[in-house]
Structure formats: structure tokens, C-alpha cells
Protein backbone atom coordinates (compact mmCIF):
# COMPACT_ATOMS: atom_id res chain seq x y z
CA UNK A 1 147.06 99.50 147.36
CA UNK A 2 143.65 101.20 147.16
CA UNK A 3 141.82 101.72 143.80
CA UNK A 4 140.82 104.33 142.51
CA UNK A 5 137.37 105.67 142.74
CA UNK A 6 135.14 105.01 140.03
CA UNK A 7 134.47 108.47 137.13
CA UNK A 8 130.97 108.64 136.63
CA UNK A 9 130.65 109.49 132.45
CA UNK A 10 130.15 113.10 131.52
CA UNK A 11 127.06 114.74 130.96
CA UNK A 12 125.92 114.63 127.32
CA UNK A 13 126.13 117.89 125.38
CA UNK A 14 123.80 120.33 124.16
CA UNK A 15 121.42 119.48 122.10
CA UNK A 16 122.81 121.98 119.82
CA UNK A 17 126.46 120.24 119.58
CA UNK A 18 125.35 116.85 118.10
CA UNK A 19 123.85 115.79 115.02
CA UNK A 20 121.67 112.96 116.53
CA UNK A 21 118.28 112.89 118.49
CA UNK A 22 119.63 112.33 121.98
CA UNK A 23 122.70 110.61 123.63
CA UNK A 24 122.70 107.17 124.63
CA UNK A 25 124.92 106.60 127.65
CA UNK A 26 125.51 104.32 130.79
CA UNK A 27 125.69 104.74 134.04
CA UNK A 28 128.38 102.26 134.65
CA UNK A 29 131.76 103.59 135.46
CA UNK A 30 134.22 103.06 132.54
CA UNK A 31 137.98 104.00 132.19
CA UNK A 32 137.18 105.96 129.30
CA UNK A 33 134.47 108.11 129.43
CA UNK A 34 135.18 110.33 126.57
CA UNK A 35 133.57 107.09 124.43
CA UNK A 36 130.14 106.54 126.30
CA UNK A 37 128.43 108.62 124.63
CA UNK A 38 127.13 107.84 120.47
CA UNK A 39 124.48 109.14 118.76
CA UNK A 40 122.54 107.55 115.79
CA UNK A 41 122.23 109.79 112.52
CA UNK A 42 118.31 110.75 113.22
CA UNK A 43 118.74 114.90 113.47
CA UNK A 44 117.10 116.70 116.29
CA UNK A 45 113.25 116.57 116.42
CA UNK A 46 112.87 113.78 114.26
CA UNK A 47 111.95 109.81 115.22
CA UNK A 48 114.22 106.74 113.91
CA UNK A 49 111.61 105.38 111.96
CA UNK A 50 111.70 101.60 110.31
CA UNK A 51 113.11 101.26 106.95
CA UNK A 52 110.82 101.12 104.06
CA UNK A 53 112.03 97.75 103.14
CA UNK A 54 110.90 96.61 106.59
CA UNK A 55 107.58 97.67 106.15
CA UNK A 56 106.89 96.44 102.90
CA UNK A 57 108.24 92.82 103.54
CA UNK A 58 105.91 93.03 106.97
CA UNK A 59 102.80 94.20 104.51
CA UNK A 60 103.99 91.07 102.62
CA UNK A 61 104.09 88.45 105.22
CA UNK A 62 100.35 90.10 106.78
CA UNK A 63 98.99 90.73 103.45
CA UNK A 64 99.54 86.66 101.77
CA UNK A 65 98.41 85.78 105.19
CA UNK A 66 94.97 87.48 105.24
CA UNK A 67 94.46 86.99 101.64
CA UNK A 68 94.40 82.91 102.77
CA UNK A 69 90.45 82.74 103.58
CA UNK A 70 89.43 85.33 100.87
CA UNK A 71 91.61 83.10 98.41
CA UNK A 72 90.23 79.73 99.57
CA UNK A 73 86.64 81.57 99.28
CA UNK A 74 87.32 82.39 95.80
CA UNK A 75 88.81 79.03 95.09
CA UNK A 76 85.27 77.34 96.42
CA UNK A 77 83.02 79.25 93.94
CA UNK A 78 85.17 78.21 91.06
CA UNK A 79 85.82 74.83 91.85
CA UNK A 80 83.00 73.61 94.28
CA UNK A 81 79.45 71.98 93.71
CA UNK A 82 77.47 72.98 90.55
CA UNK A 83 73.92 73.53 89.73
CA UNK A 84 72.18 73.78 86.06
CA UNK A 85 69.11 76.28 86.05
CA UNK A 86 67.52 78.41 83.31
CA UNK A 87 69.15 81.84 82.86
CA UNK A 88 68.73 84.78 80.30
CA UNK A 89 71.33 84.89 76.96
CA UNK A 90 72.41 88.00 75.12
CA UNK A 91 72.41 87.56 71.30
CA UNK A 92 75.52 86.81 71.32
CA UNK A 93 75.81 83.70 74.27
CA UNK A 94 76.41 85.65 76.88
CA UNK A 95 74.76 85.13 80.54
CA UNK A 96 72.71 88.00 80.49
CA UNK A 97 73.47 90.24 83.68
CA UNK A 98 73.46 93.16 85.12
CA UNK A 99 69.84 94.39 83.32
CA UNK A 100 70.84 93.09 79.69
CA UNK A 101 68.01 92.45 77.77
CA UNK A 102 67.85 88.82 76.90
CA UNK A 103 67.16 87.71 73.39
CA UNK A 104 66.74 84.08 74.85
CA UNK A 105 66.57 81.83 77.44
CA UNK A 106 68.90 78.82 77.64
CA UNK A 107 70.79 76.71 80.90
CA UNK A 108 73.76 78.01 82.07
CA UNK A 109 75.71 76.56 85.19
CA UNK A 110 76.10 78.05 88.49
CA UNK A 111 77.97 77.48 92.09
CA UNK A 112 75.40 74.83 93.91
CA UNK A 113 73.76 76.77 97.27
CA UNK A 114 76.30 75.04 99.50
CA UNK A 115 79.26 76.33 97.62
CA UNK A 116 78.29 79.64 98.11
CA UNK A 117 77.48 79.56 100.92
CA UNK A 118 80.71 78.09 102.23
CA UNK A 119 82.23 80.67 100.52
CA UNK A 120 80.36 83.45 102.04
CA UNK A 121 81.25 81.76 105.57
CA UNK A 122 84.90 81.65 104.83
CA UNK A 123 84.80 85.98 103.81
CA UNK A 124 82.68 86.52 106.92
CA UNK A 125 85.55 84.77 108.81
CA UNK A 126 87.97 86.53 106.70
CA UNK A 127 86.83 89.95 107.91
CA UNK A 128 86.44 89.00 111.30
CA UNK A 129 90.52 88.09 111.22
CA UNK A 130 90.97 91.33 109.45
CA UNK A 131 89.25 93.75 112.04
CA UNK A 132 90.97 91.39 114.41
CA UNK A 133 94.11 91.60 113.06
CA UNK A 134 94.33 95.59 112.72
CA UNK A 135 93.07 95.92 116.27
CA UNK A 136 95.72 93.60 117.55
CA UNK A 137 97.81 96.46 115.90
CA UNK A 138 96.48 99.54 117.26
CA UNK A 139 96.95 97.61 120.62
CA UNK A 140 100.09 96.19 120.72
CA UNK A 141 101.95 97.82 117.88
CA UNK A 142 102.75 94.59 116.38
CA UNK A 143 101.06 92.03 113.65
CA UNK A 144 102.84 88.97 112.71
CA UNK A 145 104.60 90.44 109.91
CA UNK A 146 105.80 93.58 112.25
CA UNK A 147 106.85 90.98 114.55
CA UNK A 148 109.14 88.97 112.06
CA UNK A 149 110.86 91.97 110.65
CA UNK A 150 110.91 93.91 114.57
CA UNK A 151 109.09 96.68 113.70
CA UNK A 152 106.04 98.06 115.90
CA UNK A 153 103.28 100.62 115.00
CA UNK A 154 103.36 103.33 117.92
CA UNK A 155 101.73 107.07 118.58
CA UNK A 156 104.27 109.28 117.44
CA UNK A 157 104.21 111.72 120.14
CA UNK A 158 104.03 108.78 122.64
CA UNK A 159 105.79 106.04 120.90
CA UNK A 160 103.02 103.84 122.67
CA UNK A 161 100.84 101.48 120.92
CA UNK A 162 97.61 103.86 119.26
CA UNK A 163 94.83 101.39 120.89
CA UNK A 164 92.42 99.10 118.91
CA UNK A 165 89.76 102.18 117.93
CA UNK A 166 92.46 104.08 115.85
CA UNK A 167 93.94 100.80 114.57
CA UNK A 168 90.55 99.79 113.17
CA UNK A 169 90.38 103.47 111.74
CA UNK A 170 93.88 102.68 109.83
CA UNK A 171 93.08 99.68 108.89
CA UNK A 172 89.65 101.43 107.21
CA UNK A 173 91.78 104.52 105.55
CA UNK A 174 93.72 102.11 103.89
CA UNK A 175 90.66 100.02 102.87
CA UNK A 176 88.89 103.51 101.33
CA UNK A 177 91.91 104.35 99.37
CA UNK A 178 92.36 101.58 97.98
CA UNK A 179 89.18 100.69 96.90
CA UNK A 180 87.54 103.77 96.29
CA UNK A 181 90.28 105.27 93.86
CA UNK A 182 90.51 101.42 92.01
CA UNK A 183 93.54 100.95 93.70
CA UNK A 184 95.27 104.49 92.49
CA UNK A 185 94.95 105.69 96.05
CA UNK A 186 96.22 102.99 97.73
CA UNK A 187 99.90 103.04 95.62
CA UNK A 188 99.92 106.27 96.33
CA UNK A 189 99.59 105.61 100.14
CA UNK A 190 102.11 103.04 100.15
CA UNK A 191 104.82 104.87 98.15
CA UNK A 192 104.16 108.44 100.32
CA UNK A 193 106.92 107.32 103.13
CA UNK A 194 109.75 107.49 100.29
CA UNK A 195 109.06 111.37 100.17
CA UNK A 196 107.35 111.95 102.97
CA UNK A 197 109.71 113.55 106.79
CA UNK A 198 108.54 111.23 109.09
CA UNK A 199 108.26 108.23 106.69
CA UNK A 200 103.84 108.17 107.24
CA UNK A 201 101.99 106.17 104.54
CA UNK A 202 98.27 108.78 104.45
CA UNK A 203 96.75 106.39 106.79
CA UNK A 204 99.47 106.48 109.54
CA UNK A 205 99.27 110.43 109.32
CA UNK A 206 95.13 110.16 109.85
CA UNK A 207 96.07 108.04 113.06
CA UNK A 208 99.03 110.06 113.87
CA UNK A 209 100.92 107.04 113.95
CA UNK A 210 104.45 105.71 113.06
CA UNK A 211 106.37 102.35 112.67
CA UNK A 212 109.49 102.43 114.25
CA UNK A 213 112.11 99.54 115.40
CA UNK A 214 110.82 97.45 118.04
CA UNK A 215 114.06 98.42 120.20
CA UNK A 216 113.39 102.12 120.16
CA UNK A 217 110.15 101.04 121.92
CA UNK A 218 111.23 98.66 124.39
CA UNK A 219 113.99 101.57 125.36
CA UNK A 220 111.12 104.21 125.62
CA UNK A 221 108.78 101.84 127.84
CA UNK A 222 112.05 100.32 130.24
């Protein structure tokens, strides 16, 4: 007896019939086609963007790692070699700094030259790894926090990684905000996706970026 030829599925609907961004289907034939078809809950226009708890445990997991040099760096100046030279008081014991007039002189102890500059190798290195690290991101889309939670930083007209210039241009927004406001800025940044449509920090909208799930990605790029 002779089977039956395989039903292709059935075209996907308007776009005005659904309540998600776009149908995904198979090709395959299936002996129900009425169920190939599912939509996620993104409405039309907008991207399925990673969930805020994603990105903040990624900007966890990159931020303790980056912090490791600048940490040990600090750690060296406190703790390494000392020296004993003359320096400046205030009248009341203080190390007089920052053009304080001195009312005497006394000894006061400092890091030794080695210790600082150690320490000054170690932040050189440190921002090295950092411009490193957010032009990895504006090439690939992915840092090893991104990677561990499977989220990717993308273009989001493209979804395509933004390229190392505009990741380095993040990476410096972010810097400026939060250092130039004492740090006001960059809370602000990093609370704007819990109000903000497309989920953008300020520095993803100056690179017209988003972070989305790495499988949305892989889907666009197949």
C-alpha cells in the first residue's frame, strides 16, 4: 500500500494575526501541521533582548575579573617595599599634600621605587586587557561573562557583532559616566534597561547596540 505524500506546513500568517515577532517553522513534513508554527511573546517590531539578570551577572563575572590587576596593583602599594624620606607636616601630623602649607618637616614613610613601579606596570597591563577586552566585544559580541550566561552584544539593526572601533567607544561611554558624574552617571546607565523599550543601558544606545541571547544570533547568521 502506497503512502501518502508528505503536507508541506502552512504558510505563517500575517504579521497582523500574531502577537509575536515572526513565526518559527520547519520545513519538515509533519502529520500535524496546524502545530508548526509558535511564536515567542516579543510584539511586532521589537528584538528578544537578554534578561536584565543576565546582563548584570555577565557585568559581574567581567567586572571581578578585570578588577584582578588593578586590585593586585593596589594591594602592592600598600603592602610592598618601603622607603623613609623627609616630607612636609601640617600642624596637626598630617603629610602635607596637595599645596598645604607645612608648619614642619618630619619623616614619613612611602612605597620604595620598585613598588611603585610594579604597580604602575600591573595598571598599564590592566588597561591594555581592558581595551582588549571591550574590543573582543565589539568584535565578536561576546566577553567571558557574555559567554557564561549566552548572551552576545550585536548591532541592533543587524544583530551582527558592532566591530572593535564602536566596542572601544562603549567601553569609553561607560568609562565617562561613570567617572565623570562620581559614579551617579554610571547607576543611572546601568539601571536605564529596566525602563527603557529596547532594554539599552546609555552606552549601548551611543553604539546602537543590543545584548540579546546567543541563540537568536546563531539563528540570524545560519
Amino acid at each position: 500500500m502506497s503512502q501518502p505524500p508528505p503536507v508541506d506546513p502552512p504558510a505563517p500568517p500575517s504579521p497582523a494575526s500574531y502577537p509575536g515577532t515572526g513565526y518559527q517553522g520547519s520545513s519538515a513534513p509533519t502529520a500535524n501541521p496546524s502545530n508548526v508554527y509558535t511564536w515567542d511573546a516579543t510584539p511586532p517590531g521589537r528584538i528578544r533582548t537578554a534578561t536584565y539578570g543576565a546582563r548584570a551577572a555577565a557585568f559581574v563575572i567581567d567586572t571581578a575579573l578585570l578588577s584582578i590587576l588593578p586590585v593586585a596593583a593596589l594591594v602592592v602599594i600598600r603592602s610592598g617595599g618601603r622607603e623613609v624620606r623627609s616630607c612636609g607636616l601640617t600642624a596637626e601630623g598630617d603629610i602635607a599634600v596637595f599645596g598645604q602649607d607645612a608648619a614642619t618637616t618630619g619623616l614619613c614613610e612611602y612605597p620604595s621605587g620598585q613598588a611603585i613601579a610594579i604597580s604602575a606596570m600591573m595598571l598599564l597591563v590592566g588597561v591594555a586587557v581592558w581595551f582588549g577586552h571591550v574590543a573582543r566585544e565589539g568584535s565578536t559580541g561576546t566577553t567571558v561573562g557574555k559567554s557564561r550566561l549566552n548572551i552576545r552584544t550585536v548591532d541592533r539593526n543587524t544583530l551582527q557583532p558592532i566591530g572593535a572601533g564602536r566596542g572601544i567607544g562603549r567601553g569609553l561611554v561607560r568609562g565617562i559616566l561613570a567617572s565623570a558624574t562620581l559614579g551617579v552617571g554610571f547607576l543611572v546607565d546601568h539601571l536605564w534597561p529596566l525602563w527603557d523599550r529596547d532594554q539599552q543601558t546609555l552606552h549601548d544606545k551611543v553604539a546602537t547596540a543590543v545584548v540579546v541571547p546567543t541563540a537568536d544570533t546563531r539563528a540570524e547568521t545560519r
